[in-house]
N, C-alpha and C. Protein backbone atom coordinates (compact mmCIF):
# COMPACT_ATOMS: atom_id res chain seq x y z
N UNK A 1 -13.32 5.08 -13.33
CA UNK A 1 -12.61 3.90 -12.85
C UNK A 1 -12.90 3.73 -11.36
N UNK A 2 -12.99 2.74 -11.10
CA UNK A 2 -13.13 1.94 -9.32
C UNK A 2 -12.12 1.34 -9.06
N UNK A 3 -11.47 1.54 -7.95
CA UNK A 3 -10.65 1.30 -7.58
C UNK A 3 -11.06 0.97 -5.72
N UNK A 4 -10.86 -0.30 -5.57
CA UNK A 4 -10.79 -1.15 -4.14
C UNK A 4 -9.17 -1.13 -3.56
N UNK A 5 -9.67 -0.51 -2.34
CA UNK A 5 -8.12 -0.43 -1.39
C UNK A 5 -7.91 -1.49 -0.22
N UNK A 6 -7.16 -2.40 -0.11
CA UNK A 6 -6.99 -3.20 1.26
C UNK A 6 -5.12 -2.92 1.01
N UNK A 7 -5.41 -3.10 2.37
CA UNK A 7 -4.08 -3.30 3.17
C UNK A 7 -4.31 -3.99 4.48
N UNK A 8 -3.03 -4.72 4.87
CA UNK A 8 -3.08 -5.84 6.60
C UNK A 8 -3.65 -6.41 6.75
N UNK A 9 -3.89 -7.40 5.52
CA UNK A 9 -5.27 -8.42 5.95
C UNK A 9 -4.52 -9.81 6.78
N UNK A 10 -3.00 -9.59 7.18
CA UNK A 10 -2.33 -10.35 7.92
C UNK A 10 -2.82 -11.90 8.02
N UNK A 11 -3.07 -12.30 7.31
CA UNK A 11 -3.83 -14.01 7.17
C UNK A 11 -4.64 -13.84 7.01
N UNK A 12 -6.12 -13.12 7.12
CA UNK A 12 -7.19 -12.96 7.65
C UNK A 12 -7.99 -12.79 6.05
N UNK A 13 -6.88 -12.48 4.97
CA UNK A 13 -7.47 -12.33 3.54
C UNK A 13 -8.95 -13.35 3.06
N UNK A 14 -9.32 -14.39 3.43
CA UNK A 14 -10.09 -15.04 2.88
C UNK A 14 -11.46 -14.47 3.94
N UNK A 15 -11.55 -13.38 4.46
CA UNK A 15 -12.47 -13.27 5.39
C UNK A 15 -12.69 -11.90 5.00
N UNK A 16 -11.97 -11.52 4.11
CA UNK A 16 -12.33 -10.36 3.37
C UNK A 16 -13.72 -10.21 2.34
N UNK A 17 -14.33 -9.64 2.33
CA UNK A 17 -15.51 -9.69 1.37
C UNK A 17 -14.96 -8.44 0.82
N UNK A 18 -14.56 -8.32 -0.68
CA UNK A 18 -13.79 -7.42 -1.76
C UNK A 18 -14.78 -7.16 -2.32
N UNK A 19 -15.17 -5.84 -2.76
CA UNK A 19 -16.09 -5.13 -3.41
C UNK A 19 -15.60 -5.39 -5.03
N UNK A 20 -16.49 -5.59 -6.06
CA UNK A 20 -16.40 -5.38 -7.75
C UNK A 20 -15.60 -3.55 -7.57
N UNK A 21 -14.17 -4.14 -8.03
CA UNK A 21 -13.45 -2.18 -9.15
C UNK A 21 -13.39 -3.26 -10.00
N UNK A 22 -12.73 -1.90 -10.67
CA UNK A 22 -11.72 -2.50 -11.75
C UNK A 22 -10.20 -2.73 -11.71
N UNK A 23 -9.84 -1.76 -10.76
CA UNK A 23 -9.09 -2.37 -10.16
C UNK A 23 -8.83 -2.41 -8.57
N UNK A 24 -8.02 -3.29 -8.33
CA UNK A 24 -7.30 -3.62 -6.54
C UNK A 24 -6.40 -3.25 -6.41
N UNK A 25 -6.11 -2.58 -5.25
CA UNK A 25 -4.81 -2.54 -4.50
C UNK A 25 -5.03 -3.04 -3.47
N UNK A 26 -3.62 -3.54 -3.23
CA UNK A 26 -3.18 -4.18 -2.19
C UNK A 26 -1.76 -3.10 -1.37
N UNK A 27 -1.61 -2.79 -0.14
CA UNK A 27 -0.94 -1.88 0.34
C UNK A 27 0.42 -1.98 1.33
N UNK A 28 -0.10 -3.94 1.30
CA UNK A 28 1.22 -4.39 2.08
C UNK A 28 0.55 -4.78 2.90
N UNK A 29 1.41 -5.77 3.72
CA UNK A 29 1.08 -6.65 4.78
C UNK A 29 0.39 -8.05 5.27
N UNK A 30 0.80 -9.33 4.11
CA UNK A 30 -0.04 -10.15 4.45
C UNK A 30 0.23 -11.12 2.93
N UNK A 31 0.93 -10.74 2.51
CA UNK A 31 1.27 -11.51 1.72
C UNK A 31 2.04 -12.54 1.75
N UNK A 32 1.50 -14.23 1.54
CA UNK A 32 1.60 -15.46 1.11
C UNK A 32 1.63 -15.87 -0.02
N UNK A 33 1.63 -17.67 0.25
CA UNK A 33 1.34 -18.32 -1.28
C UNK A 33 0.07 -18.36 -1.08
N UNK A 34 -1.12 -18.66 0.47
CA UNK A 34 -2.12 -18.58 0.59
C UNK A 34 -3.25 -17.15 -0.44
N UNK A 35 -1.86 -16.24 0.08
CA UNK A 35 -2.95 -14.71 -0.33
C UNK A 35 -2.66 -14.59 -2.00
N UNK A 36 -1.39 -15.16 -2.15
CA UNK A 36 -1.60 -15.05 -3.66
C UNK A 36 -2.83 -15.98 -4.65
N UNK A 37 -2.92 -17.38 -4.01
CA UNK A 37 -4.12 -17.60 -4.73
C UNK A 37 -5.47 -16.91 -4.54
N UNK A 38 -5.60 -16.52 -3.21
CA UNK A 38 -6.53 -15.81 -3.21
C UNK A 38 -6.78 -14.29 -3.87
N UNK A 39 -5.71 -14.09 -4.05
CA UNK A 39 -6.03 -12.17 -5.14
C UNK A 39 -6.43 -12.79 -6.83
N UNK A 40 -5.55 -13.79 -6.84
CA UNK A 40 -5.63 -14.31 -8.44
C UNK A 40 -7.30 -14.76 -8.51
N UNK A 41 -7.74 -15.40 -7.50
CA UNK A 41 -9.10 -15.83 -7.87
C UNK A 41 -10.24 -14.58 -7.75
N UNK A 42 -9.68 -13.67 -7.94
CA UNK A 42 -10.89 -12.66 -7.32
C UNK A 42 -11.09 -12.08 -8.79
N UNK A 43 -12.11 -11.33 -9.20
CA UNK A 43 -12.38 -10.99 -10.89
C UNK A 43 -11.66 -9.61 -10.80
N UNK A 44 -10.84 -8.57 -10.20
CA UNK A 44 -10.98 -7.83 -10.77
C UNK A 44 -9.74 -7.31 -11.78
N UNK A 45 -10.47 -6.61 -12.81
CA UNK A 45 -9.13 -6.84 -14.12
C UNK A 45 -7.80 -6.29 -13.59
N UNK A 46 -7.43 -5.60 -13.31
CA UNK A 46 -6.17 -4.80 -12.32
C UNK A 46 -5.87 -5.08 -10.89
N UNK A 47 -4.54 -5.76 -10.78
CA UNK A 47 -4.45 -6.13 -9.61
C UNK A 47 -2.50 -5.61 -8.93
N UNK A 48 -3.26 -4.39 -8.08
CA UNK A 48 -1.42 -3.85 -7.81
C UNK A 48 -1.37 -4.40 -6.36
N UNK A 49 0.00 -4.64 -6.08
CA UNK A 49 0.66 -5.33 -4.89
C UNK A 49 1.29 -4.29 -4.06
N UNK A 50 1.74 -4.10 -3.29
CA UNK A 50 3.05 -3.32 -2.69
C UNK A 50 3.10 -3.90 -1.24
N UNK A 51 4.29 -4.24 -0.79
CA UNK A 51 4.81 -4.84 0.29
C UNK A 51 4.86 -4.16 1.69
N UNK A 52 4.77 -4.89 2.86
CA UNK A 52 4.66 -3.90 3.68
C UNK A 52 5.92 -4.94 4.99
N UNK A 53 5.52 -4.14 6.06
CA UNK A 53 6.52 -4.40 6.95
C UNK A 53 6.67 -5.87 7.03
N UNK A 54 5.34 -6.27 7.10
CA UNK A 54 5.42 -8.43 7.40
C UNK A 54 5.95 -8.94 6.20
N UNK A 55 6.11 -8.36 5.22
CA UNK A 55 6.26 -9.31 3.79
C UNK A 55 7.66 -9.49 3.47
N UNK A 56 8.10 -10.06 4.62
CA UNK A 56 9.63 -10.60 4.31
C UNK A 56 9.80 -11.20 2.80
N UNK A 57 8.39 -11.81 2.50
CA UNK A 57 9.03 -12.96 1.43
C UNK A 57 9.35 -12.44 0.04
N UNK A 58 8.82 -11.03 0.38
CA UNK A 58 9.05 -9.86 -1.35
C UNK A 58 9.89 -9.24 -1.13
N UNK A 59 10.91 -9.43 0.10
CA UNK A 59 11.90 -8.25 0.39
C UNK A 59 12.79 -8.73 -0.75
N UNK A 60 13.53 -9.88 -1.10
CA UNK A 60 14.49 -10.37 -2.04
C UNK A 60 13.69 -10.56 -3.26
N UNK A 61 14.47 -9.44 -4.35
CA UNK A 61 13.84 -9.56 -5.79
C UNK A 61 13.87 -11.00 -6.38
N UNK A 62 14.89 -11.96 -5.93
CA UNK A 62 14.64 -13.08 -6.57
C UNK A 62 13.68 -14.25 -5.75
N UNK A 63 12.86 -13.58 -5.13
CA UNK A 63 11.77 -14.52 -4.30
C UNK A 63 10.79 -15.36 -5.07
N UNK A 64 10.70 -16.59 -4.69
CA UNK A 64 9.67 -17.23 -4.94
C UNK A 64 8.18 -16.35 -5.40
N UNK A 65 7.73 -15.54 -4.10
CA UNK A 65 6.95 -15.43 -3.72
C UNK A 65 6.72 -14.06 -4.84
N UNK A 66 7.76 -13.43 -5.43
CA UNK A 66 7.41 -12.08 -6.36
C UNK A 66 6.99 -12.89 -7.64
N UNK A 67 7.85 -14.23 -7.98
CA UNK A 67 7.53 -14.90 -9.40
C UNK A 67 5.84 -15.55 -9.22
N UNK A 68 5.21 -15.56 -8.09
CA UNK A 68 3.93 -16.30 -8.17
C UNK A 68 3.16 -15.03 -8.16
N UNK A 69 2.96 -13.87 -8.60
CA UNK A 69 2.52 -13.25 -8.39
C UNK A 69 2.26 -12.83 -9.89
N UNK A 70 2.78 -12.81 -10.87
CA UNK A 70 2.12 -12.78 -12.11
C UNK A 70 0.52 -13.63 -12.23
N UNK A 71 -0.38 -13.07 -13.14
CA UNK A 71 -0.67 -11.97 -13.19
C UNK A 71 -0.57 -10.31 -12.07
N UNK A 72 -0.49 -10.28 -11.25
CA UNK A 72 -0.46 -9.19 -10.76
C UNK A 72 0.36 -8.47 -10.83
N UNK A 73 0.26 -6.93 -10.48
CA UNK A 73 1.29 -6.60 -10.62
C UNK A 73 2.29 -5.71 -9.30
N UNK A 74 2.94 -5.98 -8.99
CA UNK A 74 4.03 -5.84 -8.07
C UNK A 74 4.85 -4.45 -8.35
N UNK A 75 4.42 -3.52 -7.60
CA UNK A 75 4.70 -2.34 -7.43
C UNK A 75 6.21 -1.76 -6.18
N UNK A 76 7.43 -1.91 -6.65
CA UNK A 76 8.63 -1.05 -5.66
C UNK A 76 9.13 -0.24 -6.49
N UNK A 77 8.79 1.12 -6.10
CA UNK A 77 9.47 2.31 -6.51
C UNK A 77 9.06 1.80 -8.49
N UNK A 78 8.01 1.48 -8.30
CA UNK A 78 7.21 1.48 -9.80
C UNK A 78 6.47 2.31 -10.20
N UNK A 79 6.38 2.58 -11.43
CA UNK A 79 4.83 3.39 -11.95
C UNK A 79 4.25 1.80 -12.63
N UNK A 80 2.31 2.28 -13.08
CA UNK A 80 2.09 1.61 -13.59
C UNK A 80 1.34 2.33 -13.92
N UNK A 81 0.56 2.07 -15.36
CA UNK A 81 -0.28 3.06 -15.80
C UNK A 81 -1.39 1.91 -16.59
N UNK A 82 -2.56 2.59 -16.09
CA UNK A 82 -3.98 1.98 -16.31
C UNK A 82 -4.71 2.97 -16.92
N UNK A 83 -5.06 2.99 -18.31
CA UNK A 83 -6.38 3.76 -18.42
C UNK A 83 -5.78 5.59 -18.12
N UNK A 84 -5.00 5.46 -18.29
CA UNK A 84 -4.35 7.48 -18.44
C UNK A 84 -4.09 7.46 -16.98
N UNK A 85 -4.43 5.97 -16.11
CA UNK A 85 -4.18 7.05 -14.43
C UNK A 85 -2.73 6.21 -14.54
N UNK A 86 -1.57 6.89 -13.99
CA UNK A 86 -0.55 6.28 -13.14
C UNK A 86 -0.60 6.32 -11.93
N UNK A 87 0.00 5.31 -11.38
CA UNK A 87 -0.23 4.65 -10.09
C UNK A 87 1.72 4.26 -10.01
N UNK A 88 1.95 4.62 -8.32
CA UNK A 88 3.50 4.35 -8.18
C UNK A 88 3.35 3.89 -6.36
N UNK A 89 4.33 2.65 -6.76
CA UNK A 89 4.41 1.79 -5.49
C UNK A 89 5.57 1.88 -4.62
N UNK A 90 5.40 2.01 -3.64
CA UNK A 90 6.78 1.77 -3.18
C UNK A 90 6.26 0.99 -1.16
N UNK A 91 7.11 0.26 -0.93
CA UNK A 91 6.91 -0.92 0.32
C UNK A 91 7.94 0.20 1.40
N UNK A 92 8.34 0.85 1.47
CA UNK A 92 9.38 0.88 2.50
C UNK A 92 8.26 1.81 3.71
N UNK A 93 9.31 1.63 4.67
CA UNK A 93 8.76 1.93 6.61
C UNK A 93 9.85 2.14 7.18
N UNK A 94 9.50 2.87 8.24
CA UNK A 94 10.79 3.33 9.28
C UNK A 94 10.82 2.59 10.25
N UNK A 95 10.08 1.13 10.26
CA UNK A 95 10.01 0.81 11.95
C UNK A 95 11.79 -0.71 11.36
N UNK A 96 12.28 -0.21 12.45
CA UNK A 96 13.61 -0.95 12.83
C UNK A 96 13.19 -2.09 12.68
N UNK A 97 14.32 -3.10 12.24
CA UNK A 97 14.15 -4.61 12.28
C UNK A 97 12.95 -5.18 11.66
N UNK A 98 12.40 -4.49 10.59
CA UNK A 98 11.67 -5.66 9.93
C UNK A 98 11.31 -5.42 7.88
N UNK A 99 10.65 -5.79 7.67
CA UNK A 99 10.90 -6.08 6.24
C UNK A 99 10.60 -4.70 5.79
N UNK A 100 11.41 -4.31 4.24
CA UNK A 100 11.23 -3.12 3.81
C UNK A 100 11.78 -1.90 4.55
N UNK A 101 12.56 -1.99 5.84
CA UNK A 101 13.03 -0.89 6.35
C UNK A 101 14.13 0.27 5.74
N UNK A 102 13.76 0.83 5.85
CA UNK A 102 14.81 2.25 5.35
C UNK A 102 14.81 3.25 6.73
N UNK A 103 16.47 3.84 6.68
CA UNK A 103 16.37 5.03 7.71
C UNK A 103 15.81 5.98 6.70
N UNK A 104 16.14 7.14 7.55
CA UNK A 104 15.12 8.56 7.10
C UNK A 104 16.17 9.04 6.37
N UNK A 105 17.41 8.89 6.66
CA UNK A 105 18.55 9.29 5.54
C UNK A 105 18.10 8.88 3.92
N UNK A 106 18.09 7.79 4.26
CA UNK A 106 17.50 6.72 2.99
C UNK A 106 16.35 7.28 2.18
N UNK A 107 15.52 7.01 3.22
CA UNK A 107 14.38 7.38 2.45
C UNK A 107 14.29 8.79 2.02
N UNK A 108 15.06 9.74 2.27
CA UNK A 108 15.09 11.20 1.74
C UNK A 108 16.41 11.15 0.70
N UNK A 109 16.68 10.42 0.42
CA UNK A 109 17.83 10.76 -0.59
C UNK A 109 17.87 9.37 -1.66
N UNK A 110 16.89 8.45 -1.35
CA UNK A 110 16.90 7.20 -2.38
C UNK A 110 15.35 7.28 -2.64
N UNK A 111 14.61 6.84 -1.47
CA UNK A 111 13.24 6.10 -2.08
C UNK A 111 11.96 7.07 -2.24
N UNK A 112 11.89 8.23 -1.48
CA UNK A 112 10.74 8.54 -1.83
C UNK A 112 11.09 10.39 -2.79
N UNK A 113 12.17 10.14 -3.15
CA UNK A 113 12.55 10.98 -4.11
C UNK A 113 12.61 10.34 -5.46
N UNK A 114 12.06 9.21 -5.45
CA UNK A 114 11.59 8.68 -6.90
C UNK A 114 10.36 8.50 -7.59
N UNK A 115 9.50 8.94 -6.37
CA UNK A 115 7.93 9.03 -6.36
C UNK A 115 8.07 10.05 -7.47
N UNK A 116 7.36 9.78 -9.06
CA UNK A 116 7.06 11.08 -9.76
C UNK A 116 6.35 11.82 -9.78
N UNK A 117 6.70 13.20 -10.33
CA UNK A 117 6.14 14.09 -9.65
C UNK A 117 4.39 14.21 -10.39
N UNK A 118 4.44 13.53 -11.35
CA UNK A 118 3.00 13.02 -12.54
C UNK A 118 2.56 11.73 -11.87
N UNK A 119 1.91 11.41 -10.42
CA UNK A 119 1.71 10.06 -10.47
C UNK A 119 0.61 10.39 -9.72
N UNK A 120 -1.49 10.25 -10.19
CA UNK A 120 -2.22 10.52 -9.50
C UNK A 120 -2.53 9.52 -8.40
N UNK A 121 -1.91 7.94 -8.81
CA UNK A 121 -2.57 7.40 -7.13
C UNK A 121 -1.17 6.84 -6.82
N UNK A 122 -0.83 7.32 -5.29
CA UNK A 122 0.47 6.89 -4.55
C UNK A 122 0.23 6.14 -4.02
N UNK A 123 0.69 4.95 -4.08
CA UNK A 123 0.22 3.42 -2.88
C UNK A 123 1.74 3.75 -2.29
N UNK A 124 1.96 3.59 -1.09
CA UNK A 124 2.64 2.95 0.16
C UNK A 124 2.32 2.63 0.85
N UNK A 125 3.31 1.50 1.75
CA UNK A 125 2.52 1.31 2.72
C UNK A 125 2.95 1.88 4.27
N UNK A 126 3.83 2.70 4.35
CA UNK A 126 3.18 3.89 5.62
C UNK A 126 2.80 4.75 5.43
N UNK A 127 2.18 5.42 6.09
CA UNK A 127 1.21 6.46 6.00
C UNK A 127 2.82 8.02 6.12
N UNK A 128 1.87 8.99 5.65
CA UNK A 128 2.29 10.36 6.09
C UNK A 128 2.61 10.47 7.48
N UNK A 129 3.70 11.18 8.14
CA UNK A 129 3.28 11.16 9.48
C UNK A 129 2.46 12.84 9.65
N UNK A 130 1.39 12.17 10.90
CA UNK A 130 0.17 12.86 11.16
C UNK A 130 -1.21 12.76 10.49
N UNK A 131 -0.82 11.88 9.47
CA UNK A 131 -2.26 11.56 8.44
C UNK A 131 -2.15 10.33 8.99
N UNK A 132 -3.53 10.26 9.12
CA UNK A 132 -4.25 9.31 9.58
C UNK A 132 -3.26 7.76 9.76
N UNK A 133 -2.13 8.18 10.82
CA UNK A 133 -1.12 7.18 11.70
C UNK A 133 -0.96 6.94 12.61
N UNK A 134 -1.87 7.29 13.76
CA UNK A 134 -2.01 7.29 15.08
C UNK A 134 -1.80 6.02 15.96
N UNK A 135 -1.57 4.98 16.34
CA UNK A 135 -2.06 3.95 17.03
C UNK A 135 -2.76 4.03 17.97
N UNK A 136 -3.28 2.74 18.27
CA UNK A 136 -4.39 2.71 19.51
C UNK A 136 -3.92 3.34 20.94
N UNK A 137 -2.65 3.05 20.49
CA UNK A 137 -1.44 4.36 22.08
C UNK A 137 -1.63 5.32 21.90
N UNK A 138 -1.72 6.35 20.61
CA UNK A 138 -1.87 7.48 20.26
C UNK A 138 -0.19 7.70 20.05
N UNK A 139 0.62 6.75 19.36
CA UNK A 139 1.65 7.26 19.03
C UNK A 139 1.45 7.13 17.03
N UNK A 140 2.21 8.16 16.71
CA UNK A 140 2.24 8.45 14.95
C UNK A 140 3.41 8.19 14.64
N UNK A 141 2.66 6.51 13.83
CA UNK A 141 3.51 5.95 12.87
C UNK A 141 4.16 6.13 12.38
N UNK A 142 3.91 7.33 11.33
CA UNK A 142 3.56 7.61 9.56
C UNK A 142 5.27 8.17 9.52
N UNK A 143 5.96 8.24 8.29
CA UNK A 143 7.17 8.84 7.78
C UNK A 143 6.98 10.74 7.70
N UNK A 144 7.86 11.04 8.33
CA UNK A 144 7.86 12.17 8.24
C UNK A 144 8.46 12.70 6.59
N UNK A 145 9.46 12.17 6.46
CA UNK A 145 10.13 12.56 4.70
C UNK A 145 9.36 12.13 4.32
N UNK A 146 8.11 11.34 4.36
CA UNK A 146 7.15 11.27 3.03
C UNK A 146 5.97 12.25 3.23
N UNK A 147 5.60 12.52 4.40
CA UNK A 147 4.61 13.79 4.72
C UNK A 147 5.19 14.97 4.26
N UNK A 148 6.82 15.40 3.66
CA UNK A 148 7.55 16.42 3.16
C UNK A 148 7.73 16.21 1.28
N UNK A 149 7.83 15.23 1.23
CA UNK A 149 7.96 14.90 -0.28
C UNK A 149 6.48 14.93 -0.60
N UNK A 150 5.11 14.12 -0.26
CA UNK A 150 3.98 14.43 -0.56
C UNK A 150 3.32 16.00 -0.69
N UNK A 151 4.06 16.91 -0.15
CA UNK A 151 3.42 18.57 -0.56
C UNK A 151 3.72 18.59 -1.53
N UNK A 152 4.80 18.33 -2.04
CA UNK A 152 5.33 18.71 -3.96
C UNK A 152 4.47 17.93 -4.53
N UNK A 153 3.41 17.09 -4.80
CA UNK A 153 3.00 16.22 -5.47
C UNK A 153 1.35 16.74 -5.55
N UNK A 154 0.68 16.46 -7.00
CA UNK A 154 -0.48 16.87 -7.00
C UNK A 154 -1.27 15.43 -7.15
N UNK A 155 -1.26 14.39 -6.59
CA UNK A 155 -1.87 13.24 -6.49
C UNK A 155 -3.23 13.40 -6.36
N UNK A 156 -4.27 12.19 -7.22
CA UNK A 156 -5.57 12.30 -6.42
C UNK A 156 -5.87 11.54 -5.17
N UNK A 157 -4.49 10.80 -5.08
CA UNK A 157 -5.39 9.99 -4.03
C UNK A 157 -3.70 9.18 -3.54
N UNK A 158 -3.87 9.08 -2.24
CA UNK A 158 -2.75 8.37 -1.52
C UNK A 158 -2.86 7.30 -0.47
N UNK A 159 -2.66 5.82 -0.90
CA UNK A 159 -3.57 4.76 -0.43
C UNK A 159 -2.33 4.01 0.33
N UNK A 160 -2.56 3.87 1.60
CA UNK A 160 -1.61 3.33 2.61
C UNK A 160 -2.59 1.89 3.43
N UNK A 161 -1.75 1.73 4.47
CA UNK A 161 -2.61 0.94 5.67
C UNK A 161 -1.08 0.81 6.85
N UNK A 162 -0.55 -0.51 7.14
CA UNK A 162 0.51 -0.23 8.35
C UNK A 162 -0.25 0.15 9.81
N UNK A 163 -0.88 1.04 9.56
CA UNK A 163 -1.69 1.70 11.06
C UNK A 163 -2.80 1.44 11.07
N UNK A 164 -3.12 0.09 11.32
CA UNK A 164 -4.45 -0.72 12.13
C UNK A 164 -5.34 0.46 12.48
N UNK A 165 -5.47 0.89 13.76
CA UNK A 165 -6.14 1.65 14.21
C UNK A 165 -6.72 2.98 13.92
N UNK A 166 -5.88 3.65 12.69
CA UNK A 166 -6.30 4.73 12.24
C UNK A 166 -7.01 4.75 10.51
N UNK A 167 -7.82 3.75 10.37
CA UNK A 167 -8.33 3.33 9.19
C UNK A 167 -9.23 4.01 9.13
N UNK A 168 -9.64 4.69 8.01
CA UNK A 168 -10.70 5.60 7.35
C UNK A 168 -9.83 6.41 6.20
N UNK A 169 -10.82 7.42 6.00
CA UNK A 169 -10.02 8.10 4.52
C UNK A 169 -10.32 9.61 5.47
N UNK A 170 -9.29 10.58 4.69
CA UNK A 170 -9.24 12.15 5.42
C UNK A 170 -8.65 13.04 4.06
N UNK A 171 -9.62 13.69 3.60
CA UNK A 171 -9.64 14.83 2.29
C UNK A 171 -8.84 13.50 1.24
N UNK A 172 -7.99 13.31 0.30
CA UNK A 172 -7.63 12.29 -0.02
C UNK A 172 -6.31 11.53 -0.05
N UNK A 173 -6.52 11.14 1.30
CA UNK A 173 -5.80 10.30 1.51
C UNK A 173 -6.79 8.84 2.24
N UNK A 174 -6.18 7.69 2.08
CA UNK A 174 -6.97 6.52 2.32
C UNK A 174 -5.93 5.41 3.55
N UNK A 175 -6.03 5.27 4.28
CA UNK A 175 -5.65 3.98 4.91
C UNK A 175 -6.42 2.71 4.79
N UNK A 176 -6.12 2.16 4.69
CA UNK A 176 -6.83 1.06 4.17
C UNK A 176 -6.63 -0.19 4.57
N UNK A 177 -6.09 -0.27 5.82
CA UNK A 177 -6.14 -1.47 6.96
C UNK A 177 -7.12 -2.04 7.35
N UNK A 178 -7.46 -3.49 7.03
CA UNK A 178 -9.00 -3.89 7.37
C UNK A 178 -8.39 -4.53 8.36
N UNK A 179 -7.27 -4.87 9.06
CA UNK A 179 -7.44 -6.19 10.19
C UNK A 179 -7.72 -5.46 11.84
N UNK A 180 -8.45 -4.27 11.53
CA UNK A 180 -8.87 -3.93 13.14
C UNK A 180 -10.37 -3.25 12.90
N UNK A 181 -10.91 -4.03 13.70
CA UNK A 181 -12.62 -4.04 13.73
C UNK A 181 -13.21 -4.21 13.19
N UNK A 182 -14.12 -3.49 12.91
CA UNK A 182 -14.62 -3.71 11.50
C UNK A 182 -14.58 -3.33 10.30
N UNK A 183 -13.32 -2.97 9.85
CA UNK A 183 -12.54 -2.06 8.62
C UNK A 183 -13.16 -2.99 7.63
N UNK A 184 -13.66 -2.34 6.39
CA UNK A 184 -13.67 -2.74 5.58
C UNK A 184 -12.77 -2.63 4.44
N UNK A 185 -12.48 -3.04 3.35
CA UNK A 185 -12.11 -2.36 1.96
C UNK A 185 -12.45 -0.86 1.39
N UNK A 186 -11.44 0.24 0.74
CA UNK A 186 -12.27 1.41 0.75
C UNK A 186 -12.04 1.34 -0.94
N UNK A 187 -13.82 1.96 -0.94
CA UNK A 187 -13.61 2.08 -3.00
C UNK A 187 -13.66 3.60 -3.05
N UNK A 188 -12.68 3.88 -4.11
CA UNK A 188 -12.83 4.91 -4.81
C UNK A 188 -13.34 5.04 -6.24
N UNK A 189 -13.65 6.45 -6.86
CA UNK A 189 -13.80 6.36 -7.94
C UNK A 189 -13.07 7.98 -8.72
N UNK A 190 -12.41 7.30 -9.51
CA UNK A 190 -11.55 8.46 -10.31
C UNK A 190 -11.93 8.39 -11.32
């Protein structure tokens, strides 16, 4: 299976050149009615969502913007299972005042204690803190309770973005932020 990773294409989605998987992820950040026609028109058969800090408009389950999104599929604190792989979504971030926020209380006792412990690809969209979360300041993003809940987990692969500047992949884990430089889309294959 192929699997294409973007995250933060912050408007910038139609300037994306998306590689043929089979399936897409999407990791948060940039989601419209613009970006939704644009994921729907793209061929590939599997298409997962997960929300990130800008995506006010998926924060409320009864949003417009979650019902235009069929076909795809929309991943919070979800599994989804393709082809024997499961795949589990979840949108939340620690940064104050904006969409998807959770404190660290929260997120250690609600959201990322629902991540199962059988789920080989983890989409969120912050990173681990110290995996590849750095900013261009050299300050780290990433959730610390999810860099503690991710040791219990035997995942193949953990696909984020949120942190512009620290885009590349490191043993397997993936950031997958294209809106700084020249980031591209990252493919895997499981």
């Amino acid at each position: 299976m192929k699997i294409c990773c973007i995250a933060d294409t912050h408007e910038t989605h139609r300037q994306c050149v998306v590689p043929d998987a089979d399936v897409l992820i999407f990791a948060g950040d940039g989601v419209s009615a613009d970006f939704i026609d644009w994921i729907k028109g793209l061929p590939h058969e599997h298409k997962l969502i997960v929300g990130g800090n800008h995506d006010y408009g998926l924060q409320n389950r009864q949003s417009s913007l979650r019902k235009q999104l069929d076909p795809c599929v929309y991943l919070e604190d979800e599994s989804h299972v393709i082809d024997g792989i499961k795949f589990y979504g979840a949108p939340w971030n620690n940064v104050v005042g904006w969409a998807f926020y959770a404190n660290t209380d929260v997120m250690t006792h609600k959201w990322w204690d629902l991540i199962p412990d059988d789920v080989d690809i983890l989409i969120t969209h912050t990173p681990p803190y110290h995996i590849l979360d750095k900013s261009s300041r050299g300050i780290h993003f990433g959730c610390p309770v999810l860099a503690d809940r991710i040791k219990t987990l035997n995942f193949k692969y953990h696909v984020f973005g949120h942190v512009h500047a620290n885009y590349g992949t490191q043993d397997n884990f993936v950031n997958c932020s294209v809106c700084y430089d020249e980031a591209q889309p990252v493919v895997l294959e499981i």
